[in-house]
C-alpha atoms as a PDB file:
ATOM      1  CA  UNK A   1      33.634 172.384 146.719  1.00  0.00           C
ATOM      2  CA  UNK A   2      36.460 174.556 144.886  1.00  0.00           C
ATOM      3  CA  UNK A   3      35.273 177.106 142.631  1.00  0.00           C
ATOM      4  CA  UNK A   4      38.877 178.269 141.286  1.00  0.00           C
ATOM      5  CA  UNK A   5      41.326 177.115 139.271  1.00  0.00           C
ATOM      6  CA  UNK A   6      44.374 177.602 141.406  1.00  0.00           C
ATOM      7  CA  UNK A   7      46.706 174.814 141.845  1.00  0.00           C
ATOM      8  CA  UNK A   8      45.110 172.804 139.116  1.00  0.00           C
ATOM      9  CA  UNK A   9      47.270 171.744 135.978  1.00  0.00           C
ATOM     10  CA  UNK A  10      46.190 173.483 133.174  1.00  0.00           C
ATOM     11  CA  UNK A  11      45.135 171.209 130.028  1.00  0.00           C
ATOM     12  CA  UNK A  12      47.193 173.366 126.737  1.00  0.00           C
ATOM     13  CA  UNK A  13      47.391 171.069 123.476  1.00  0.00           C
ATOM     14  CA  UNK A  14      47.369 168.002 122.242  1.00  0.00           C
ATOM     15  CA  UNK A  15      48.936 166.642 119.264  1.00  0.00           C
ATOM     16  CA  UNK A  16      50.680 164.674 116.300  1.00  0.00           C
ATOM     17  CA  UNK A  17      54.470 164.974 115.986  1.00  0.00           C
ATOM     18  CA  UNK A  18      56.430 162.082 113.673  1.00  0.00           C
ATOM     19  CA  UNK A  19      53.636 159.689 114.111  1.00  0.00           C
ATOM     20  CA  UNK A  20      53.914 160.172 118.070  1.00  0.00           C
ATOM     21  CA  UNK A  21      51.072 161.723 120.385  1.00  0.00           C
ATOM     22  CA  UNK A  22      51.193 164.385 123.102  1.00  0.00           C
ATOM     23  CA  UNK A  23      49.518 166.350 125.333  1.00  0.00           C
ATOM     24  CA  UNK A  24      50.958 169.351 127.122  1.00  0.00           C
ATOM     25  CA  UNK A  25      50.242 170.236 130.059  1.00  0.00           C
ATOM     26  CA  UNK A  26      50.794 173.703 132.733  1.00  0.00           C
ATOM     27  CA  UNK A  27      51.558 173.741 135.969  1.00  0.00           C
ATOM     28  CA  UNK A  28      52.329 176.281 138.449  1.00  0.00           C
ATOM     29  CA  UNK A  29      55.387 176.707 140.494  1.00  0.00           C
ATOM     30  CA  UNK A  30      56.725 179.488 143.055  1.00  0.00           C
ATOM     31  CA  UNK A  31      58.944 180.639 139.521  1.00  0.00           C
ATOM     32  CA  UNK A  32      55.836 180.817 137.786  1.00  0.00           C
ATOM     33  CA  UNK A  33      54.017 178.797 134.967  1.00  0.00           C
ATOM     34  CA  UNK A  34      55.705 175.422 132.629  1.00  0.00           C
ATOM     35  CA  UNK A  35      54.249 173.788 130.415  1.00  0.00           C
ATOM     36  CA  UNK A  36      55.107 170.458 130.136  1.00  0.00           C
ATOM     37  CA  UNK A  37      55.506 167.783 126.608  1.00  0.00           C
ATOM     38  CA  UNK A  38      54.074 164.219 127.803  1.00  0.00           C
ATOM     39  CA  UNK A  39      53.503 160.952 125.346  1.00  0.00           C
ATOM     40  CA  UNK A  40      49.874 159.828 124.957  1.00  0.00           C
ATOM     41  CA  UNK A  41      48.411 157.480 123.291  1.00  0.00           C
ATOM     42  CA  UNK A  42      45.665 157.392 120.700  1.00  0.00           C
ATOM     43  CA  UNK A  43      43.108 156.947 123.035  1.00  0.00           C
ATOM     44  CA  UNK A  44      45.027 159.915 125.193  1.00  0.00           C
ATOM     45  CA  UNK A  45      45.168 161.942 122.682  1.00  0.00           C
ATOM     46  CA  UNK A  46      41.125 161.499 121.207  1.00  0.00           C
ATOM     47  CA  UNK A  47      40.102 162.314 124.844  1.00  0.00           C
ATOM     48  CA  UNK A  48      42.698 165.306 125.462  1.00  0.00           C
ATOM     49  CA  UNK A  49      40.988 166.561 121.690  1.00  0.00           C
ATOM     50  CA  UNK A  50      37.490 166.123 123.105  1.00  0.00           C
ATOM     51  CA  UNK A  51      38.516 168.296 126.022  1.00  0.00           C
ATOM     52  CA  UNK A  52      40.046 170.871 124.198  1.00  0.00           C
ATOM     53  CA  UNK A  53      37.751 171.480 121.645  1.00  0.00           C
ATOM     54  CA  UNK A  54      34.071 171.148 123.991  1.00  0.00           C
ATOM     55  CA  UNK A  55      33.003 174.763 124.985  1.00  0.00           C
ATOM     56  CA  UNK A  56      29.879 174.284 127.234  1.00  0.00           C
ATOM     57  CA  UNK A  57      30.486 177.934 128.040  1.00  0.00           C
ATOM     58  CA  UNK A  58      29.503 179.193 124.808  1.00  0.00           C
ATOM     59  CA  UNK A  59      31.701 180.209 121.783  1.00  0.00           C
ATOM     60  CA  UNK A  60      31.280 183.788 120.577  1.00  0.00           C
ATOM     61  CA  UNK A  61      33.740 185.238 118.216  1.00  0.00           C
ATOM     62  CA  UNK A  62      36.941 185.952 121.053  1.00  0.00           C
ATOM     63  CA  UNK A  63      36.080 183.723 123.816  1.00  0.00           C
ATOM     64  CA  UNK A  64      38.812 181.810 124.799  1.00  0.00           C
ATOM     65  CA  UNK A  65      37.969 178.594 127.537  1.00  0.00           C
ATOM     66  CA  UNK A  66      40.782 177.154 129.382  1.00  0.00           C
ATOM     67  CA  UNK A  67      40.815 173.555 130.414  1.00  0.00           C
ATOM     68  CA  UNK A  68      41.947 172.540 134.118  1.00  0.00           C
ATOM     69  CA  UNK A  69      42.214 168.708 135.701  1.00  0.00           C
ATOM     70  CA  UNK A  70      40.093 169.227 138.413  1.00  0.00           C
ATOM     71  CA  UNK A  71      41.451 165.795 139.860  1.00  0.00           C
ATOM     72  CA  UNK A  72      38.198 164.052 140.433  1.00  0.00           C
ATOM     73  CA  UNK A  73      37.771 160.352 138.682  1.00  0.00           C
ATOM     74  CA  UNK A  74      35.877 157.279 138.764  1.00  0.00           C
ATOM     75  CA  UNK A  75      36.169 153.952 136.928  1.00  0.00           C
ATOM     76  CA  UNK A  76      33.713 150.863 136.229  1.00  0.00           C
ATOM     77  CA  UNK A  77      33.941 148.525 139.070  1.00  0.00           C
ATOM     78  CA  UNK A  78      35.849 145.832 136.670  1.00  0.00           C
ATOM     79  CA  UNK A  79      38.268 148.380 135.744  1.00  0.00           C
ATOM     80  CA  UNK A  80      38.569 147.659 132.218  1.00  0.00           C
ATOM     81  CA  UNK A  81      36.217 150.348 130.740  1.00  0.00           C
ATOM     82  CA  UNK A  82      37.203 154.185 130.090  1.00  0.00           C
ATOM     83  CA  UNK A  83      37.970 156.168 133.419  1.00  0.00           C
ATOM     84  CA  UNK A  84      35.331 159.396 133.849  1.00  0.00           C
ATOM     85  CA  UNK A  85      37.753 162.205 135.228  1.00  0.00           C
ATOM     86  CA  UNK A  86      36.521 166.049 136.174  1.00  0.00           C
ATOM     87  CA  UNK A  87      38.058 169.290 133.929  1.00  0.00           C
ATOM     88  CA  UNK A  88      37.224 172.623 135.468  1.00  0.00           C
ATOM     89  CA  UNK A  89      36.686 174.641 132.005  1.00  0.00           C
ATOM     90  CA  UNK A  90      36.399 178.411 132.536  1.00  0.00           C
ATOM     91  CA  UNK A  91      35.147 181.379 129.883  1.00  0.00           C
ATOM     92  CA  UNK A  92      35.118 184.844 130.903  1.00  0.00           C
ATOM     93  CA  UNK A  93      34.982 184.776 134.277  1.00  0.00           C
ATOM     94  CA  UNK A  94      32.673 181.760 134.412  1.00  0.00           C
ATOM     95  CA  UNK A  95      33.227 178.610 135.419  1.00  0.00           C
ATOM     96  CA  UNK A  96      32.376 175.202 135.596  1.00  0.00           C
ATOM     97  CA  UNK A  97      33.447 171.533 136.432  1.00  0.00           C
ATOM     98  CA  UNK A  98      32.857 168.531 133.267  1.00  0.00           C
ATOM     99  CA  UNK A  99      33.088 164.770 133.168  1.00  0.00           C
ATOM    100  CA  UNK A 100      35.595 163.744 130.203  1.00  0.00           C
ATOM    101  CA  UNK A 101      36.389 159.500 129.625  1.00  0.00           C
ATOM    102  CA  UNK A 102      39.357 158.443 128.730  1.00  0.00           C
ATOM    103  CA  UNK A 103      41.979 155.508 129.315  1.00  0.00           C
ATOM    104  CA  UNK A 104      43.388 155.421 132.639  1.00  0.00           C
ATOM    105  CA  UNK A 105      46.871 155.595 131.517  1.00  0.00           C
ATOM    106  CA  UNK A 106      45.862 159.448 130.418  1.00  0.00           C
ATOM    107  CA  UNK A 107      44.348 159.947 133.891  1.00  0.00           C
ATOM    108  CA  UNK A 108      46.814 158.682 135.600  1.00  0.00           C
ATOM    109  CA  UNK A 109      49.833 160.897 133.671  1.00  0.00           C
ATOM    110  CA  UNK A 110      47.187 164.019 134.490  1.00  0.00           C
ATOM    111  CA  UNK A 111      47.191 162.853 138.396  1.00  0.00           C
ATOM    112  CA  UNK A 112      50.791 162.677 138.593  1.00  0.00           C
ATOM    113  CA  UNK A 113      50.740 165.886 137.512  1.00  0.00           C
ATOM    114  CA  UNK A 114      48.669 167.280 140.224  1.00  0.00           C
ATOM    115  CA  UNK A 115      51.000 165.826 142.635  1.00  0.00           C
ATOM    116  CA  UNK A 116      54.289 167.643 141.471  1.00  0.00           C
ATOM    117  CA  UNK A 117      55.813 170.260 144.039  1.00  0.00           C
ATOM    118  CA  UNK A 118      58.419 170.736 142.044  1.00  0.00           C
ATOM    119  CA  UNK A 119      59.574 171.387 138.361  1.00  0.00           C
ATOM    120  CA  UNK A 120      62.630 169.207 139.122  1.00  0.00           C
ATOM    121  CA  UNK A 121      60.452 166.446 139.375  1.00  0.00           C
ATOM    122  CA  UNK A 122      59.462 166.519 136.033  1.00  0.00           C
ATOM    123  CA  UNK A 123      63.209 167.585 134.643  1.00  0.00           C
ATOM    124  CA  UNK A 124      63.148 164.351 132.028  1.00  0.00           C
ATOM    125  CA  UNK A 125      59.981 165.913 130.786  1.00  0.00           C
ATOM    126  CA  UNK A 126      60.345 168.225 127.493  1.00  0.00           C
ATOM    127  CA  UNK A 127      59.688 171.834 128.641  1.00  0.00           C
ATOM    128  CA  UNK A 128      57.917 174.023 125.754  1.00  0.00           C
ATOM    129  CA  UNK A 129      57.088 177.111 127.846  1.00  0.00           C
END
């Protein structure tokens, strides 16, 4: 079992823009670290929030938690329900693997993710860092 975060993409934000949901998401290349705009939706965008704002790791004035795909998921056996999908959430030093639902069109964007070896893969993809 891994017990890092390295190679994982990093969860950043999500959010509202002109009625329109995102998420964006970091991932690490030989140049270093871009973070990447992708559409979500509703459902996308309540899980990515749930994510982002759990902090099993405590929450002390300062702490920061950062929120990895860990690439693990699972789905009900009639594959219409939510899809359960691992974040590696780390505080401090500390870390720790969580089980997150959401749709599978959210799990599936973050998977893609994983697989990218390149940023030119993802060139019709908004950059924002």
């Amino acid at each position: 079992m891994r017990d890092n975060s390295i190679g994982m993409p990093e969860i950043v934000d999500a959010y509202e823009r002109d009625s329109f949901f995102f998420g964006a998401i970091g991932i690490a290349f030989e140049s270093g670290v871009i973070v990447f705009e992708f559409g979500v939706d509703r459902a996308g965008f309540n899980s990515l929030r749930r994510v982002l704002e759990s902090h099993p790791l405590g929450k002390m004035p300062g702490q920061t938690h950062r929120y990895f795909f860990a690439g693990g998921y699972s789905r009900e056996l009639d594959g219409t329900g939510p899809v359960t999908f691992s974040v590696r959430i780390e505080s401090d030093g500390e870390g720790k693997k969580f089980e997150f639902e959401g749709p599978l069109s959210l799990v599936s964007n973050l998977l893609w993710f994983s697989g990218l070896k390149s940023a030119e893969e993802a060139s019709s993809l908004r950059r924002i860092g």
